[in-house]
N, C-alpha and C. Protein backbone atom coordinates (compact mmCIF):
# COMPACT_ATOMS: atom_id res chain seq x y z
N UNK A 1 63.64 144.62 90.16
CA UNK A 1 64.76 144.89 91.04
C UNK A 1 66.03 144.80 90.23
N UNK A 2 67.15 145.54 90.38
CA UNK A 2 68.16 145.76 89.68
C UNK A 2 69.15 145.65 90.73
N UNK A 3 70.09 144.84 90.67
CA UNK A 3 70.93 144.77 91.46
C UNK A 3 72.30 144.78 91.12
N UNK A 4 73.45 145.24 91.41
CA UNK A 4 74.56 145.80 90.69
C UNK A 4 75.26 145.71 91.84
N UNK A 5 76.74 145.43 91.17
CA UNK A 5 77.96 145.77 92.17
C UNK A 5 78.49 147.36 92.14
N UNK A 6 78.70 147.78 93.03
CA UNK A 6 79.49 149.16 93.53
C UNK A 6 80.49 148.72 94.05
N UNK A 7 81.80 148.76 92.89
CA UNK A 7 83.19 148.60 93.26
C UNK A 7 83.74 149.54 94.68
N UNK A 8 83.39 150.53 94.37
CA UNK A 8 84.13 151.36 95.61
C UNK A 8 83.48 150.88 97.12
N UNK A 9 82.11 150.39 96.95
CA UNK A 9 81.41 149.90 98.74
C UNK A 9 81.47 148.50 98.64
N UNK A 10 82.09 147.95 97.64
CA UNK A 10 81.96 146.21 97.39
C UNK A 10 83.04 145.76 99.21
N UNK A 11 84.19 146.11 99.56
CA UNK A 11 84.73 146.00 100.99
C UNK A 11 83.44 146.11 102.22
N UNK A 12 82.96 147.07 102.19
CA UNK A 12 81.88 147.64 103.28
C UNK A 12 80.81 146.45 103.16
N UNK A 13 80.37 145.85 101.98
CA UNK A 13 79.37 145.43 101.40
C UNK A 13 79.66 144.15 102.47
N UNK A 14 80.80 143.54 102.12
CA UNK A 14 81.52 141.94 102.64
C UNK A 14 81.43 142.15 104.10
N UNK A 15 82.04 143.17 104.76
CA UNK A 15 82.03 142.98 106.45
C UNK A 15 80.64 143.38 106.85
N UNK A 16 79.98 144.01 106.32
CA UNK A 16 78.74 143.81 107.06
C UNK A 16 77.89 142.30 106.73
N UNK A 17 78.08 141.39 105.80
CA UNK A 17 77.82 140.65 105.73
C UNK A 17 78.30 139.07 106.14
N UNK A 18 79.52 139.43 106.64
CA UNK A 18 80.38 138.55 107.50
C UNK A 18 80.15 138.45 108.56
N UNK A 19 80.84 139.99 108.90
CA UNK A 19 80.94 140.85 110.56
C UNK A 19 79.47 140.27 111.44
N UNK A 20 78.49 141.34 110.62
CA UNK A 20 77.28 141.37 111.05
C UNK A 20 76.06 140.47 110.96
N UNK A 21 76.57 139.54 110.01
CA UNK A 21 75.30 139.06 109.84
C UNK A 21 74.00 139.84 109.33
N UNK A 22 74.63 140.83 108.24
CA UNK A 22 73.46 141.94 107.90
C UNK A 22 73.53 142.30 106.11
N UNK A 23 72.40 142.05 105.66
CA UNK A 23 72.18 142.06 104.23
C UNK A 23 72.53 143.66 104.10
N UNK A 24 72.66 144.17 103.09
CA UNK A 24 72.82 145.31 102.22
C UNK A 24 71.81 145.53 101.25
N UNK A 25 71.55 146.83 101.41
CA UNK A 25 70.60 147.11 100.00
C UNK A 25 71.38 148.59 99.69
N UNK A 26 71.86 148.37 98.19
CA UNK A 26 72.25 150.03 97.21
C UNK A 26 70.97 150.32 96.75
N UNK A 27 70.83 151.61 97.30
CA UNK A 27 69.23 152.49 97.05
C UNK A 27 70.00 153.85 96.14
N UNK A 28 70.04 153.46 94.60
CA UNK A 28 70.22 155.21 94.36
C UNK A 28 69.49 155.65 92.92
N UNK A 29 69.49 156.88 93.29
CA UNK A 29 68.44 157.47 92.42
C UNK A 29 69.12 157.89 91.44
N UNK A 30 70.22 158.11 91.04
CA UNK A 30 70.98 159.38 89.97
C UNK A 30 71.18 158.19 88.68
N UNK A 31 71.70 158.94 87.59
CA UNK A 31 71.51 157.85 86.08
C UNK A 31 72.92 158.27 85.62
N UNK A 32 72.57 157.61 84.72
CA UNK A 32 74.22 157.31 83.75
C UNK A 32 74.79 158.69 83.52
N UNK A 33 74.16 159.30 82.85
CA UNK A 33 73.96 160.75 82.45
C UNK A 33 74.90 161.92 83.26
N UNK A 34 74.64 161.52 84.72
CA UNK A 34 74.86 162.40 85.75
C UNK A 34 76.35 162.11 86.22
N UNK A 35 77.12 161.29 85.50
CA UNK A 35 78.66 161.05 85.71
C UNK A 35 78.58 160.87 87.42
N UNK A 36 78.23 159.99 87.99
CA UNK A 36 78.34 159.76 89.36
C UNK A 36 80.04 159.58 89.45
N UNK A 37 80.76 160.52 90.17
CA UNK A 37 81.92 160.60 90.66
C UNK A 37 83.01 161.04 89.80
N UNK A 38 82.65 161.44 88.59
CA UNK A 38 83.36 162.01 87.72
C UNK A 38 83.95 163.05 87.95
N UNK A 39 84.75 164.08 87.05
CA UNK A 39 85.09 165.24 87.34
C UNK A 39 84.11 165.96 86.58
N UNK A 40 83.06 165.85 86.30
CA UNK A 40 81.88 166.12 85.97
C UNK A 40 80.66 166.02 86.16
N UNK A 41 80.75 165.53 87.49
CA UNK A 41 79.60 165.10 88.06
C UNK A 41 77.93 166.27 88.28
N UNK A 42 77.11 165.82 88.63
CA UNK A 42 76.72 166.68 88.76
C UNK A 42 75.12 166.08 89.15
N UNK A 43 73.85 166.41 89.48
CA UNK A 43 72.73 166.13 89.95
C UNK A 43 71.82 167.09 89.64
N UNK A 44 70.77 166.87 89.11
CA UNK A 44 69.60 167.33 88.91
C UNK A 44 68.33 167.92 90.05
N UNK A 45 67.96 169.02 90.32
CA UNK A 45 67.34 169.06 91.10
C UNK A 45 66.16 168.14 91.52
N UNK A 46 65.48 168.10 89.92
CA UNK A 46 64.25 166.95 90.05
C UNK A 46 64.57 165.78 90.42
N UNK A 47 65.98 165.55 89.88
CA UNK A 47 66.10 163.54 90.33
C UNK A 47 66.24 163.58 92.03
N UNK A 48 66.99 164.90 92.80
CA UNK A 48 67.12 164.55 93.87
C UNK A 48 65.74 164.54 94.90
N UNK A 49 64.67 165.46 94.04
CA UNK A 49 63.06 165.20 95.00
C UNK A 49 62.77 164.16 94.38
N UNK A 50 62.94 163.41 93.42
CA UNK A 50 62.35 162.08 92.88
C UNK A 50 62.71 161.08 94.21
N UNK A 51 64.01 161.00 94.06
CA UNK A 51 64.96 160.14 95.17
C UNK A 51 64.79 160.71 96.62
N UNK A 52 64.10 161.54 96.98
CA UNK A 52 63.07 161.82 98.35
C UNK A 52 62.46 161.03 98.42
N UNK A 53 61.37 161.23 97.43
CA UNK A 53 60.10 160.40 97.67
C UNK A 53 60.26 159.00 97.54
N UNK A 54 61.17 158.29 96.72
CA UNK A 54 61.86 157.09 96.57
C UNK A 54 62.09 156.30 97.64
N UNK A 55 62.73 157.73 98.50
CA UNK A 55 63.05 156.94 99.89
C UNK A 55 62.06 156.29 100.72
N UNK A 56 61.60 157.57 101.11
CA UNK A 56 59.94 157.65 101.72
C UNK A 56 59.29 156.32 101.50
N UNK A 57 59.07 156.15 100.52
CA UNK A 57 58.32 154.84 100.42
C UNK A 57 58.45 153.69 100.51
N UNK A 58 60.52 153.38 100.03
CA UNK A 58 61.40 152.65 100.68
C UNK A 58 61.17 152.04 102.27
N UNK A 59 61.32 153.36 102.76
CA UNK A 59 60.92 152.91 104.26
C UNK A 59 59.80 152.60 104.78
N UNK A 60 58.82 153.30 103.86
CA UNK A 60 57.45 152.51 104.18
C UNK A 60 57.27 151.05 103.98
N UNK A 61 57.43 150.87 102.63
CA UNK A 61 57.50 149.27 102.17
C UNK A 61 58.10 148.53 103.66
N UNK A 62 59.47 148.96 104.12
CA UNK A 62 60.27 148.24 105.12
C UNK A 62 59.77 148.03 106.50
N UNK A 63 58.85 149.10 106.68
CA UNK A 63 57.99 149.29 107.90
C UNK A 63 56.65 148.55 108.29
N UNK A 64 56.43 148.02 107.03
CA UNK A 64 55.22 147.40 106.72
C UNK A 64 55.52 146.08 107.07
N UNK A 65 56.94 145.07 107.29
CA UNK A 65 57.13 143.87 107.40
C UNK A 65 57.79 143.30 106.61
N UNK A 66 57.55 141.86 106.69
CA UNK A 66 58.24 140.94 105.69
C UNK A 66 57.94 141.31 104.19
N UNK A 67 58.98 141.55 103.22
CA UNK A 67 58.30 141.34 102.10
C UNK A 67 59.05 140.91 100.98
N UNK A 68 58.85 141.11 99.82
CA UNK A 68 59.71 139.97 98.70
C UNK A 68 61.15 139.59 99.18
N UNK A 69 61.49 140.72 99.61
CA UNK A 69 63.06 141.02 99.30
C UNK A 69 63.80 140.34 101.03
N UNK A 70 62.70 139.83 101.83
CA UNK A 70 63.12 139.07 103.14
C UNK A 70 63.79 137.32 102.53
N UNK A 71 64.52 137.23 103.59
CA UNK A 71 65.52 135.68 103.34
C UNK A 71 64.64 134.69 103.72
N UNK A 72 63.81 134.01 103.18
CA UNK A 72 62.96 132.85 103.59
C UNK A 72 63.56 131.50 104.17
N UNK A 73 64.84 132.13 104.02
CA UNK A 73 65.65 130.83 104.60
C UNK A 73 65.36 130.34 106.05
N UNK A 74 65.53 132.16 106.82
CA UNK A 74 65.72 132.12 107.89
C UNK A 74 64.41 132.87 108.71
N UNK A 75 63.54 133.31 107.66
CA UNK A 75 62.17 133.20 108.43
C UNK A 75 62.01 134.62 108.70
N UNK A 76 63.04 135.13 108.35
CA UNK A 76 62.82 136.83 108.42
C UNK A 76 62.42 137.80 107.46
């Protein structure tokens, strides 16, 4: 698991975790390479069916229940 700050959603990140009482997960598929937000940006066709199926399974894993990435604090 790789976990990283995203300056630009780091605000969004805090009130849902205040506000809501609700964890965050950054799910993204694109690489260094691909200048995310640059004036050069740009995306690969393959990375974006990679990051389909990425998802897909994402939500499967999530659908399935508790698992590593649940807060054992609180039993969820």
């Amino acid at each position: 698991v790789l976990l990283a700050m995203i300056a630009g959603t780091l605000p969004a990140n805090v009130l849902f975790e205040q506000v809501l009482n609700a964890k965050t997960l950054f799910f993204s598929f694109s690489t260094a390479d691909e200048k995310l937000h640059a004036p050069n940006e740009f995306m690969r066709i393959r990375r974006l069916r990679e990051g389909m199926r990425a998802w897909e399974q994402l939500w499967r894993l999530l659908a399935d229940g508790p698992h590593r990435l649940s807060d054992s604090t609180n039993g969820s």
